[in-house]
N, C-alpha and C. Protein backbone atom coordinates (compact mmCIF):
# COMPACT_ATOMS: atom_id res chain seq x y z
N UNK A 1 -254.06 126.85 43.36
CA UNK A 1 -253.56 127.16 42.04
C UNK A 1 -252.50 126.14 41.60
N UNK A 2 -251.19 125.80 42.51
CA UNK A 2 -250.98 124.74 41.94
C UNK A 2 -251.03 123.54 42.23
N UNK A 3 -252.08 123.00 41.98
CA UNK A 3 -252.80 121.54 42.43
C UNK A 3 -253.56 121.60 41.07
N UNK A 4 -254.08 122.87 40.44
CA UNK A 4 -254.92 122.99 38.84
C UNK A 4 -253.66 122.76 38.04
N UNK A 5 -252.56 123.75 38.58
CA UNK A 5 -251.63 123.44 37.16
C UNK A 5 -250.80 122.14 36.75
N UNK A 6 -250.58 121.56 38.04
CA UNK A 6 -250.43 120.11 38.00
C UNK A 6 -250.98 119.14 37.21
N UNK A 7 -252.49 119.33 37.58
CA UNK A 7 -253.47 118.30 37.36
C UNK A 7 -253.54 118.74 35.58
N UNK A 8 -253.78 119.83 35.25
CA UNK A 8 -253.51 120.17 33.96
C UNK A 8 -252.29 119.83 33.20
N UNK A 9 -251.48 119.84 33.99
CA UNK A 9 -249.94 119.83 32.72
C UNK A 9 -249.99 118.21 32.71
N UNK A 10 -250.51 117.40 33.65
CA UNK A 10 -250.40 115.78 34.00
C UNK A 10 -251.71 115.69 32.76
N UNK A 11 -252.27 115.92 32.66
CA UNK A 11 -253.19 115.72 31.65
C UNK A 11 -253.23 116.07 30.44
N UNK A 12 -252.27 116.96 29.64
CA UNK A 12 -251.48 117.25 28.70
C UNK A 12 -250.39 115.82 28.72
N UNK A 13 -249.92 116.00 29.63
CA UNK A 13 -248.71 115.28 29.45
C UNK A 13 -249.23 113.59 28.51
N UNK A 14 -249.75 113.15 29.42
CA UNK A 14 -250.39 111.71 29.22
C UNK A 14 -251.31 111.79 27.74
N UNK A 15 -251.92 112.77 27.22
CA UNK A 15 -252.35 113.12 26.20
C UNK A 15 -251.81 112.82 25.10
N UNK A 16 -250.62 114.08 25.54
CA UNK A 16 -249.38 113.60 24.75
C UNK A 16 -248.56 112.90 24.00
N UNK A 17 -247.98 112.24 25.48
CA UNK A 17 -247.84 110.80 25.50
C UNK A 17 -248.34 109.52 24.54
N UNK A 18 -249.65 109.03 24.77
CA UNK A 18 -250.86 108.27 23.69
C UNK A 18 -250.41 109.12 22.80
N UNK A 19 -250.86 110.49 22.16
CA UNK A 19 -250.99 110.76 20.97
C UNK A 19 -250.22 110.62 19.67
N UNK A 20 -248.72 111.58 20.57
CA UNK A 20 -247.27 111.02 19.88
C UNK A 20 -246.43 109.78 19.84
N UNK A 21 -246.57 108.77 20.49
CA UNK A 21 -246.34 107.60 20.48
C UNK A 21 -246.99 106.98 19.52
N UNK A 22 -248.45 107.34 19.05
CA UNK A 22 -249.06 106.66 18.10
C UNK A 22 -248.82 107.22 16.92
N UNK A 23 -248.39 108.57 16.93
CA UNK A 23 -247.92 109.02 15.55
C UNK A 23 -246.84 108.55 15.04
N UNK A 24 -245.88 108.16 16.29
CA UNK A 24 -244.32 108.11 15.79
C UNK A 24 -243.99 106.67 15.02
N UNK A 25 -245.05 105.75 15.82
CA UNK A 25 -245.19 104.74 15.92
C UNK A 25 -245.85 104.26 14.35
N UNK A 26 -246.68 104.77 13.75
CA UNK A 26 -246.93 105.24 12.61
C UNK A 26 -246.36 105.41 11.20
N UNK A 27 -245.71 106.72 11.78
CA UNK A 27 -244.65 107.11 10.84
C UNK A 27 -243.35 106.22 10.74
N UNK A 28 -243.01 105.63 11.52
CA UNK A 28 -241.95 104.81 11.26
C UNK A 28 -241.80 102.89 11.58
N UNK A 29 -242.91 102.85 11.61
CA UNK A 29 -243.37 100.96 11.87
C UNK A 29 -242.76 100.24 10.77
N UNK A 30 -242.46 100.88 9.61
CA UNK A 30 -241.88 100.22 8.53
C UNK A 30 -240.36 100.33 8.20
N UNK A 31 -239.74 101.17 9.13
CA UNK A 31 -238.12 101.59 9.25
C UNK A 31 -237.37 100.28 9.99
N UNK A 32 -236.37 99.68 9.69
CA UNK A 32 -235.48 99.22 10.20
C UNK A 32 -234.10 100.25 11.49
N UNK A 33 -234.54 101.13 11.43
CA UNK A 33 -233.55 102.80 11.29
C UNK A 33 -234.08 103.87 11.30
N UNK A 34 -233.86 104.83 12.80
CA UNK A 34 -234.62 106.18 12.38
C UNK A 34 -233.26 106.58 12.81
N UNK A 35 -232.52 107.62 11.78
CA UNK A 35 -231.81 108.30 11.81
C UNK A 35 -231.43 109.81 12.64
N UNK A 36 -230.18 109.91 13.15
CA UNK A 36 -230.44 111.28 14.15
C UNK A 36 -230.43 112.29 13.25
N UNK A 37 -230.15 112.59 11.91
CA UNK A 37 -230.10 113.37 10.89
C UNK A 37 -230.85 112.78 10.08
N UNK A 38 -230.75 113.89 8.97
CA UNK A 38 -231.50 113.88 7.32
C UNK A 38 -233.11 114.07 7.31
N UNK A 39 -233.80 114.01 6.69
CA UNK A 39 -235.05 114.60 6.51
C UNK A 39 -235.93 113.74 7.32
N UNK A 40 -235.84 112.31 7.43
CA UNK A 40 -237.07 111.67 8.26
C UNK A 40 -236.16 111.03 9.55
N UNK A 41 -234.85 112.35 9.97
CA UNK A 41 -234.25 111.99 10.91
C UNK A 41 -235.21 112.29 12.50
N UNK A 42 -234.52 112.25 13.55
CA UNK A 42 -234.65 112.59 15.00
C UNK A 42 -235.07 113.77 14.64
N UNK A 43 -233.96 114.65 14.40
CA UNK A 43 -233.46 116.10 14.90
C UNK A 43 -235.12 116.73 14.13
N UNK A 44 -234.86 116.30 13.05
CA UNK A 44 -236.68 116.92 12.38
C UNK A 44 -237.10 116.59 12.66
N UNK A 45 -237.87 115.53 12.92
CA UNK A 45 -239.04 115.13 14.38
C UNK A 45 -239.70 116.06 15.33
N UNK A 46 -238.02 116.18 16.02
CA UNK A 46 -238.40 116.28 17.44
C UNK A 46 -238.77 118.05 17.04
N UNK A 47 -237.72 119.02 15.86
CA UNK A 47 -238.47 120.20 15.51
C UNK A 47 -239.76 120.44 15.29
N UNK A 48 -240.01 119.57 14.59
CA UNK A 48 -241.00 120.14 14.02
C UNK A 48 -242.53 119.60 15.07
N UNK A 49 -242.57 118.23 15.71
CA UNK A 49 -242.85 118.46 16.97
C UNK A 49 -243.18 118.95 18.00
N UNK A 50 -242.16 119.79 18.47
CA UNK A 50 -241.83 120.90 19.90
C UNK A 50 -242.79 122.04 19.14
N UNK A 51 -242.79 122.56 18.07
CA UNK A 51 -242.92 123.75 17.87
C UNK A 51 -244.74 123.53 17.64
N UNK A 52 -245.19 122.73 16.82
CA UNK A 52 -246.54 122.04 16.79
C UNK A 52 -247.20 121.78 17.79
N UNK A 53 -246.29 120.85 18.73
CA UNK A 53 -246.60 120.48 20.08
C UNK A 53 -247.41 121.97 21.02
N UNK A 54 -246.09 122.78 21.05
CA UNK A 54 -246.49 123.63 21.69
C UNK A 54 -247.90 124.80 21.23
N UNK A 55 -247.68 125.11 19.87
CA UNK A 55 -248.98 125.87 19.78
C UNK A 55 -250.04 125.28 19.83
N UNK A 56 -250.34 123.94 19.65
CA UNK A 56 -251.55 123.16 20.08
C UNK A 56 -251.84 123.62 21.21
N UNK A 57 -251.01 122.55 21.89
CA UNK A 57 -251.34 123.01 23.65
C UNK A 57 -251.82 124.60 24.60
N UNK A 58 -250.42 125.32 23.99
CA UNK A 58 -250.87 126.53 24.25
C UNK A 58 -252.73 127.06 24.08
N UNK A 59 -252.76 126.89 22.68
CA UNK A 59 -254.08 127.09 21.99
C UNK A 59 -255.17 126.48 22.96
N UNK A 60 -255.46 125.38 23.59
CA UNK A 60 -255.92 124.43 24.33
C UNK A 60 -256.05 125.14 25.67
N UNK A 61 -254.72 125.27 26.02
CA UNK A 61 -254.89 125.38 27.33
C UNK A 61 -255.37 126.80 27.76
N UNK A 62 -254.72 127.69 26.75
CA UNK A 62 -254.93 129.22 26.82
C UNK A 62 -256.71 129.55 26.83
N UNK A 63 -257.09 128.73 26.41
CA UNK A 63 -258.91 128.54 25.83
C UNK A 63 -259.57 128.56 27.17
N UNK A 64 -258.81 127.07 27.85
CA UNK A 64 -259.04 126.41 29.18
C UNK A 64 -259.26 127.53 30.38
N UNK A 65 -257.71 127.92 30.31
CA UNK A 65 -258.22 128.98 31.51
C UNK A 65 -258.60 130.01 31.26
N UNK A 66 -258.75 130.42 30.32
CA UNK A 66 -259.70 131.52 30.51
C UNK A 66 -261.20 131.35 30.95
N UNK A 67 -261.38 130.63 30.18
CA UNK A 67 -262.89 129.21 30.80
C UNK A 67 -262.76 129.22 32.28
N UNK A 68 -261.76 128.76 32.69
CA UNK A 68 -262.11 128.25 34.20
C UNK A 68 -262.04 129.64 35.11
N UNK A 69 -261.47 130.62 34.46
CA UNK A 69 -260.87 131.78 35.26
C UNK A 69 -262.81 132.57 35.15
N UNK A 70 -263.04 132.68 33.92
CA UNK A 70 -264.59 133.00 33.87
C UNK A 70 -265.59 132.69 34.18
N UNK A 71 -265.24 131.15 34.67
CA UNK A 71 -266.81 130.28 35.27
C UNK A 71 -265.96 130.46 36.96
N UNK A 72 -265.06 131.13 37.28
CA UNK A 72 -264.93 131.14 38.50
C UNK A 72 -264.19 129.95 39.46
N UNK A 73 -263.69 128.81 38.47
CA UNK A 73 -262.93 127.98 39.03
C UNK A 73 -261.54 128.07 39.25
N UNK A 74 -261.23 129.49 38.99
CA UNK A 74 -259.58 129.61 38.92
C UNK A 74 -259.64 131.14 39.10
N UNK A 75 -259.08 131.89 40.01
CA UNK A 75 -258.20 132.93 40.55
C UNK A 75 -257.13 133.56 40.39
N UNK A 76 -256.83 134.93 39.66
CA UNK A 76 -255.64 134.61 38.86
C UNK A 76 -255.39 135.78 40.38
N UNK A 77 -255.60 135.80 41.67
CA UNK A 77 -255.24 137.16 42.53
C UNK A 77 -254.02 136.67 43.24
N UNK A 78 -253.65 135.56 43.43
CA UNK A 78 -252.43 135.21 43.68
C UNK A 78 -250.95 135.49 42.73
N UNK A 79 -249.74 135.77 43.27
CA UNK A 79 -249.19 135.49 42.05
C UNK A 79 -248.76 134.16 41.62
N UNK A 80 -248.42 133.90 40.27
CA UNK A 80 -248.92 132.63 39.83
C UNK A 80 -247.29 131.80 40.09
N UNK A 81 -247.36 130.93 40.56
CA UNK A 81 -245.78 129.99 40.56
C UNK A 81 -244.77 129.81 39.72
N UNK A 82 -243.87 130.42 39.80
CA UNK A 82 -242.70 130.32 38.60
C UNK A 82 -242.66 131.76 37.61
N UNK A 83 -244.18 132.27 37.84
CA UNK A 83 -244.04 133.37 37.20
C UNK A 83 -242.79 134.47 37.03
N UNK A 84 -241.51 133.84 36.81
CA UNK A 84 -240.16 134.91 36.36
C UNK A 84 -240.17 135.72 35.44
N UNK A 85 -238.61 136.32 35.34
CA UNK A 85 -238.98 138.13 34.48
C UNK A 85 -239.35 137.16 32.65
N UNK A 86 -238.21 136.39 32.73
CA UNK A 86 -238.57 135.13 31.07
C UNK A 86 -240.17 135.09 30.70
N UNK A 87 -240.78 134.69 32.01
CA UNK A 87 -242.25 133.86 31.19
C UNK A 87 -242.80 135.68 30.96
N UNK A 88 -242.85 135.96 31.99
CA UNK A 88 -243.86 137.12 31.92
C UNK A 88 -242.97 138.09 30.96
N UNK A 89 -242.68 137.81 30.26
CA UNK A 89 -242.27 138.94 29.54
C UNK A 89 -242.27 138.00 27.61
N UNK A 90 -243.11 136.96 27.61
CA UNK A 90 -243.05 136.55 26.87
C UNK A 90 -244.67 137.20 26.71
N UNK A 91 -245.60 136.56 24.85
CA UNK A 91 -246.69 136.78 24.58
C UNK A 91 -247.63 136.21 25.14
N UNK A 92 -248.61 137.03 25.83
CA UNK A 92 -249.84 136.33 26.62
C UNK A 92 -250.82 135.22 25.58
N UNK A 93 -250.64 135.85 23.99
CA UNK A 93 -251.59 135.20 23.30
C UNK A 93 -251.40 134.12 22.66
N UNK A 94 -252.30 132.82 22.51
CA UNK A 94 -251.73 131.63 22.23
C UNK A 94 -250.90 131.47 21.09
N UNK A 95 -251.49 132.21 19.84
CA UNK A 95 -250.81 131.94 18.90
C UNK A 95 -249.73 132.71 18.92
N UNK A 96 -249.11 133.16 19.68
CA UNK A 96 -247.83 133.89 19.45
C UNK A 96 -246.81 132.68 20.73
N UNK A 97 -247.49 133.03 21.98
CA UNK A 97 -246.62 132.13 22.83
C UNK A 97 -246.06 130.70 22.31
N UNK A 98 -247.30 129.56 22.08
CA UNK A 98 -246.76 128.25 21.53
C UNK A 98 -245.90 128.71 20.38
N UNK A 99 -245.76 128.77 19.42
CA UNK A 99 -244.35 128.41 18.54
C UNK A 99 -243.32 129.33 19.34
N UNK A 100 -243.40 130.71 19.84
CA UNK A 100 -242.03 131.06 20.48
C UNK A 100 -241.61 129.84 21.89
N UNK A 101 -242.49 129.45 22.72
CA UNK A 101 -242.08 128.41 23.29
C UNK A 101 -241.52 127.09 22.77
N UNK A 102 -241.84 126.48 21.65
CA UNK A 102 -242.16 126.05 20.45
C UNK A 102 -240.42 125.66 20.34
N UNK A 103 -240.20 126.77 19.76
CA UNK A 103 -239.07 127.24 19.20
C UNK A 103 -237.94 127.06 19.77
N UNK A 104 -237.76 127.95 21.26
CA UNK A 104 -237.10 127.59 21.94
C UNK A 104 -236.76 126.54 22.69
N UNK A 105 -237.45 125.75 22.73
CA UNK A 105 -237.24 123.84 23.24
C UNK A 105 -236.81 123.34 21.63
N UNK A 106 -237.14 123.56 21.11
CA UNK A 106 -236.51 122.87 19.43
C UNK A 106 -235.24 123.14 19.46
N UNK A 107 -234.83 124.54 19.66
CA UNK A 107 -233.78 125.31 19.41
C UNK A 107 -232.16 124.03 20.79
N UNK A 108 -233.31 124.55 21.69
CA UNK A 108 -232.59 123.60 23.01
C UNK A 108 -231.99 121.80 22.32
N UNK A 109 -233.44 121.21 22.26
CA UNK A 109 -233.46 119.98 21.91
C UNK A 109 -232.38 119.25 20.65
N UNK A 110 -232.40 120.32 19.49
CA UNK A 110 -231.75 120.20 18.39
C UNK A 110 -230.11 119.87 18.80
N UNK A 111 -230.02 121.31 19.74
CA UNK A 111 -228.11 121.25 20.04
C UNK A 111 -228.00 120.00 21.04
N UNK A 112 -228.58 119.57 21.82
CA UNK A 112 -228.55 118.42 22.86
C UNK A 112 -228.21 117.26 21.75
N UNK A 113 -229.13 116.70 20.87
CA UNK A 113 -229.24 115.70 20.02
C UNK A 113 -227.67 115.85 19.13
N UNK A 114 -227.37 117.23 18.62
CA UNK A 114 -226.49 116.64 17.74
C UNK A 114 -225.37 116.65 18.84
N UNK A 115 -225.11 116.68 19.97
CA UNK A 115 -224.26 116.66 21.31
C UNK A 115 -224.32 114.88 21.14
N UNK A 116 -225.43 114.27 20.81
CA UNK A 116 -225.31 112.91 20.82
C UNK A 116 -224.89 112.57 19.78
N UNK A 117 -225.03 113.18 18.55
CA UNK A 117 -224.12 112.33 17.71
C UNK A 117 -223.06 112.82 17.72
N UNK A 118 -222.49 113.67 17.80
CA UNK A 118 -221.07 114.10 18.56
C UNK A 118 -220.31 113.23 19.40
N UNK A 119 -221.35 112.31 20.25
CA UNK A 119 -220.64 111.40 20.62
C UNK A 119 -221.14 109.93 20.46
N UNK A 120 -221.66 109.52 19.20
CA UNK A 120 -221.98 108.14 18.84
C UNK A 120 -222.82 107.81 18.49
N UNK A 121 -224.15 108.76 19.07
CA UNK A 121 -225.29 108.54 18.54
C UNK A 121 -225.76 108.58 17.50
N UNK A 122 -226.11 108.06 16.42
CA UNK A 122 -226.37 107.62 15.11
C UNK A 122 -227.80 107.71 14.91
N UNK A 123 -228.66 107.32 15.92
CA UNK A 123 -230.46 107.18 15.37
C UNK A 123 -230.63 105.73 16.77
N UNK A 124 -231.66 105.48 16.30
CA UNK A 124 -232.62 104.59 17.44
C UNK A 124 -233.17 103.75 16.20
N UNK A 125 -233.56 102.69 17.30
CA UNK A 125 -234.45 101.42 16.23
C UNK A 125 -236.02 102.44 16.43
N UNK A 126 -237.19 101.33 15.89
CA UNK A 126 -238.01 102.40 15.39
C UNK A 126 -239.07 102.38 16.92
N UNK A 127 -238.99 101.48 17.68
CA UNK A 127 -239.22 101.30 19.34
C UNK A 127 -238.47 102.32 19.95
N UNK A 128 -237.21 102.28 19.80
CA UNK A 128 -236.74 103.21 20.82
C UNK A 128 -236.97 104.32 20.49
N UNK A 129 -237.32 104.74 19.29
CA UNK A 129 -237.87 106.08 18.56
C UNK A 129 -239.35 106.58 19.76
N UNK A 130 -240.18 105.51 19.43
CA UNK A 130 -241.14 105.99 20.08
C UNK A 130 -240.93 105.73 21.73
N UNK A 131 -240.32 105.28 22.34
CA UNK A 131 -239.85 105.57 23.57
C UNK A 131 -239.38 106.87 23.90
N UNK A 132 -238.94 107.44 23.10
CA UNK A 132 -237.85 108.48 23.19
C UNK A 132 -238.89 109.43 23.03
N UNK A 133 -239.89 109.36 21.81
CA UNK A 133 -240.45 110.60 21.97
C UNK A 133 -242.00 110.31 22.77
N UNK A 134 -241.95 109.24 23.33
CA UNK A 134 -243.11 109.16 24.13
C UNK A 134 -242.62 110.31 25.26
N UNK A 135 -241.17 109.66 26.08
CA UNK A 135 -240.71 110.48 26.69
C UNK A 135 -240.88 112.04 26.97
N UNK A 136 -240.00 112.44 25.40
CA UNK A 136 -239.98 113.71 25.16
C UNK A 136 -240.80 114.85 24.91
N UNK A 137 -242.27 114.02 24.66
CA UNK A 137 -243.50 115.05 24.54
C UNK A 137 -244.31 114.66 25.54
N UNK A 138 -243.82 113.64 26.47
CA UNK A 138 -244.48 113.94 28.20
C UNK A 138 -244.14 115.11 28.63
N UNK A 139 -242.68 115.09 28.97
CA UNK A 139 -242.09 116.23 29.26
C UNK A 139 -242.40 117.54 28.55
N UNK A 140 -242.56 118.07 27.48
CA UNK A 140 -243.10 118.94 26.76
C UNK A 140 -244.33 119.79 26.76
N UNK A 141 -245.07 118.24 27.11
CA UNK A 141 -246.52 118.97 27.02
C UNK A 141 -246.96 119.59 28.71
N UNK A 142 -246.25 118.34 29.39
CA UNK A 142 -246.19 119.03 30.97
C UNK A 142 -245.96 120.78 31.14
N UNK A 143 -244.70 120.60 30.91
CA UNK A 143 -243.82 121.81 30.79
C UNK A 143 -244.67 122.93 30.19
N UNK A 144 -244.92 122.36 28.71
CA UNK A 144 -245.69 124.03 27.77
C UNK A 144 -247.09 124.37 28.80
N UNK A 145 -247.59 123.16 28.96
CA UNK A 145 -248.83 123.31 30.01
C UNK A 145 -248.64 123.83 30.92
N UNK A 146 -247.72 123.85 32.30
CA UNK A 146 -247.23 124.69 32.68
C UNK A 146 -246.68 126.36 32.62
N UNK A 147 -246.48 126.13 31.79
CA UNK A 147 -245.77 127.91 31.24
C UNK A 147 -247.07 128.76 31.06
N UNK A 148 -248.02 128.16 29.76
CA UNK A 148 -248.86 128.99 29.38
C UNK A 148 -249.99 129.23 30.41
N UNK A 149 -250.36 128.03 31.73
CA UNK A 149 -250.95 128.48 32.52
C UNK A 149 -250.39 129.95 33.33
N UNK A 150 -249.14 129.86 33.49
CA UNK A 150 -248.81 131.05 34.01
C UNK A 150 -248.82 131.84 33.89
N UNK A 151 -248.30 132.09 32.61
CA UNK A 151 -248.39 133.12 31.72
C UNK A 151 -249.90 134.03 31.61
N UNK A 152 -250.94 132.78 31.57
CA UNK A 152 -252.50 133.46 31.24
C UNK A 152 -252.42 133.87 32.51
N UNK A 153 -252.22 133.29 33.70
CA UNK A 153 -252.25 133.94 35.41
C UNK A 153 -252.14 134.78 35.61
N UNK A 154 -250.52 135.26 34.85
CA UNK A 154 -249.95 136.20 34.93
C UNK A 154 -250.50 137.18 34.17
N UNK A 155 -250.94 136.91 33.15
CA UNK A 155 -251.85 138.02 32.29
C UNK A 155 -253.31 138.61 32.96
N UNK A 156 -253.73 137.86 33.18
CA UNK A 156 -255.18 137.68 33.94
C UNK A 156 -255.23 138.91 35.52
N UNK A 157 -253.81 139.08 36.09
CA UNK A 157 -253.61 139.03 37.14
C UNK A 157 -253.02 140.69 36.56
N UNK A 158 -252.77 141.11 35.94
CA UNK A 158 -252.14 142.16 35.34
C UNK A 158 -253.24 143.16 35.07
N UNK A 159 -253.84 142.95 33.90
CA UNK A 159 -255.02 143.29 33.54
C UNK A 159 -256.02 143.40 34.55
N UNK A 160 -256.62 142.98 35.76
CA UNK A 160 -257.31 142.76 36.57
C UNK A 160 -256.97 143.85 37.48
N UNK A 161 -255.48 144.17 37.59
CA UNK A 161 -254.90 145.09 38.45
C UNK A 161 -255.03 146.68 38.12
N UNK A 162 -255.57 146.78 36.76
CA UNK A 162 -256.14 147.90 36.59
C UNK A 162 -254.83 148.48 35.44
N UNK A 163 -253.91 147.53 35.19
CA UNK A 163 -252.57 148.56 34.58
C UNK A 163 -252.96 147.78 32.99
N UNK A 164 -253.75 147.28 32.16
CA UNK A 164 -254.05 146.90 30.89
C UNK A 164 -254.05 147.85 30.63
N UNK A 165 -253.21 147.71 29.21
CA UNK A 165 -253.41 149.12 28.36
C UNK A 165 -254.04 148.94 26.84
């Protein structure tokens, strides 16, 4: 079980990675200046981002295992890794989990960032932009990929146990 969720969140991740790098890269190839504030700042980016980011993925991955859990390539009879009182007590269903996951990494990410301009940080050239969020939606998509596998584990593993209501 986790050798799948690995190989899954590493494959989100890198997805990711390519995808948002080419967007960011995109959206701002013509900036001298991406700002940590104002409307085509960081801080909105990386919101609106995280929260997108995540219900994609979720949506994706939530699809995935159920797929693999139904063709028999995945076992939800173990309990699932990391599964704490937080995840499992969050929504099993995609469209509810990604933006509340979503949300809460935005929510996180937002106060961190203005912590940087708090202390100097002003914005990035339009390279280090996409460095930054090449970075930041590796990590993201790993992570959400992670969670929502568990979460479905954990759902899967619930329901299976005879206590679905």
């Amino acid at each position: 079980m986790t050798s799948y969720i690995r190989k899954q969140a590493t494959i989100a991740a890198i997805i990711n990675v390519v995808l948002n790098s080419l967007i960011t890269w995109l959206g701002h190839r013509r900036t001298d200046f991406v700002p940590l504030a104002g409307d085509s700042g960081i801080v909105v980016d990386v919101f609106v981002t995280s929260i997108l980011l995540s219900l994609l993925v979720s949506l994706f991955v939530s699809k995935g295992v159920r797929h693999d859990l139904d063709a028999g390539r995945l076992r939800a009879t173990d309990e699932p890794p990391g599964a704490g009182r937080v995840l499992s007590r969050l929504p099993a269903r995609w469209w509810a989990l990604g933006p509340l996951l979503g949300l809460g990494v935005a929510v996180v990410a937002a106060v961190v960032l203005r912590l940087l301009g708090a202390l100097g940080l002003f914005g990035l050239s339009p390279a280090g932009f996409v460095v930054f969020m090449a970075v930041y939606t590796g990590v993201l998509g790993y992570a959400v990929t992670r969670w929502v596998i568990i979460r479905q584990l954990a759902d899967r593993r619930t329901s299976t146990s005879g206590t679905d209501g």
